[in-house]
Protein backbone atom coordinates (compact mmCIF):
# COMPACT_ATOMS: atom_id res chain seq x y z
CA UNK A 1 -21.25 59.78 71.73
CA UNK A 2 -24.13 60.69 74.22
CA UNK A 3 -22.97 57.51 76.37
CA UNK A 4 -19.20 59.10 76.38
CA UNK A 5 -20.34 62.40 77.39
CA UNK A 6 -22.82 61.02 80.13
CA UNK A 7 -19.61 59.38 81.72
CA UNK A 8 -18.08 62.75 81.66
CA UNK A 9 -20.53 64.40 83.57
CA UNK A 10 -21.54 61.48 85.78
CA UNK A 11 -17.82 60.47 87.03
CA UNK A 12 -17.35 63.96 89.11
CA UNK A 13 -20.78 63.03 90.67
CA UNK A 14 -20.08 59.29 91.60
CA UNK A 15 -16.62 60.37 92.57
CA UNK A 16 -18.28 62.72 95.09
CA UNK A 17 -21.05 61.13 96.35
CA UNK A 18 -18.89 58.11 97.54
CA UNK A 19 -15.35 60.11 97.96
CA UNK A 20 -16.28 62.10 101.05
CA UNK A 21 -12.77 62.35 103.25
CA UNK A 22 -10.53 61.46 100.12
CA UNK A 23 -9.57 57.30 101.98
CA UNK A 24 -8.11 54.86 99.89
CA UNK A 25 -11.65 52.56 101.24
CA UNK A 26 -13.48 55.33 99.57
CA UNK A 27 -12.04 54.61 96.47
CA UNK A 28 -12.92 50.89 96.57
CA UNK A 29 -16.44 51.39 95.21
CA UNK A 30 -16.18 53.58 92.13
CA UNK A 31 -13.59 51.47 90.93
CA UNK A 32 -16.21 48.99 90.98
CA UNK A 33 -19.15 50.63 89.61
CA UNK A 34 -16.89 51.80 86.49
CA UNK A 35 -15.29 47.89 86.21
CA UNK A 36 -18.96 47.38 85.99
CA UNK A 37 -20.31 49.96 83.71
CA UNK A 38 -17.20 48.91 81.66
CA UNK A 39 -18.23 45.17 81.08
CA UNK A 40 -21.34 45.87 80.88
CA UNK A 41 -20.65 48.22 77.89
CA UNK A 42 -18.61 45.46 76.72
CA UNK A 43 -20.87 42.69 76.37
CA UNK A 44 -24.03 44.98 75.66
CA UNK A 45 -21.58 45.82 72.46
CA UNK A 46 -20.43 42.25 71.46
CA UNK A 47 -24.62 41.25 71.64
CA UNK A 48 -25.81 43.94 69.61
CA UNK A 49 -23.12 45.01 67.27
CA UNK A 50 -22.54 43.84 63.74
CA UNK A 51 -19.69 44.35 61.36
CA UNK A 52 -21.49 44.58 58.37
CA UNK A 53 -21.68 47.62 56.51
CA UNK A 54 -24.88 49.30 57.13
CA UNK A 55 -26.94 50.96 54.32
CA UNK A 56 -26.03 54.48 55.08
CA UNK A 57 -22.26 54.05 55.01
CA UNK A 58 -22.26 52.94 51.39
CA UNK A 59 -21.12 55.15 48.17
CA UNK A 60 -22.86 54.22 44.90
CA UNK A 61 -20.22 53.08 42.40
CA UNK A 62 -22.09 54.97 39.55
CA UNK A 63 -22.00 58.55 41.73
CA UNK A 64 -18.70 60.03 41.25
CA UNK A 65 -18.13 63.67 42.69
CA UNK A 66 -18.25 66.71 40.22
CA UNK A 67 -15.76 69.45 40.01
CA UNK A 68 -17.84 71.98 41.86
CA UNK A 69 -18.04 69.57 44.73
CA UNK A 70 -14.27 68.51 44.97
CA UNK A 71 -13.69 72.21 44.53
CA UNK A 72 -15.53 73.29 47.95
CA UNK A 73 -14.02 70.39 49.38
CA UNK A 74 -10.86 71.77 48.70
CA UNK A 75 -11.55 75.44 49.45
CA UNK A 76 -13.03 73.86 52.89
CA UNK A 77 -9.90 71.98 53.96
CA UNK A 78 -7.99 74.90 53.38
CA UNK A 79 -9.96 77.27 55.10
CA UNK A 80 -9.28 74.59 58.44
CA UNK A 81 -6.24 74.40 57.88
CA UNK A 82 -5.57 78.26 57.68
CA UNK A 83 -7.31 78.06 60.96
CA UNK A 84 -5.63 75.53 62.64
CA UNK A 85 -2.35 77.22 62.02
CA UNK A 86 -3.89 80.32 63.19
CA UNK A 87 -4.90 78.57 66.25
CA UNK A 88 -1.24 77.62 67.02
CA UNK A 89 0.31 80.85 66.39
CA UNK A 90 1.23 82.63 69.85
């Protein structure tokens, strides 16, 4: 997430520090740093990432949620929903 937001703020800067006059040459460049960046994400994430299920993303089978909880689960999808629809009104 940090990494995607980076980009965000760092592609207006490496567009204008090499985009001057707005030439197609110009262009040539950051369309090769981002390629870059790109594969480099690429094969940074096929090294170092795993497909097993980590630790943290597991649900015990004997833990099964109580009333209360379901209950403010509910009451909390509604509320965002009642907002969302808000949201959309004119």
């Amino acid at each position: 997430m940090v990494a995607g937001i980076s980009a965000r703020v760092l592609t207006p800067l490496l567009v204008s520090y090499f985009n001057k006059t707005g030439r197609l040459e110009e262009w040539r460049p950051i369309f090769f740093v981002i390629a870059g960046t790109s594969a480099f994400s690429t094969v940074f994430f096929v090294i170092f990432s795993s497909s097993e299920v980590q630790p943290w993303a597991r649900i015990p089978n004997n833990r099964r949620p109580t009333k209360l909880e379901l209950d403010e689960l509910k009451k909390e999808n509604e509320i965002e929903i009642d907002t969302m629809a808000a949201d959309m009104l004119p």
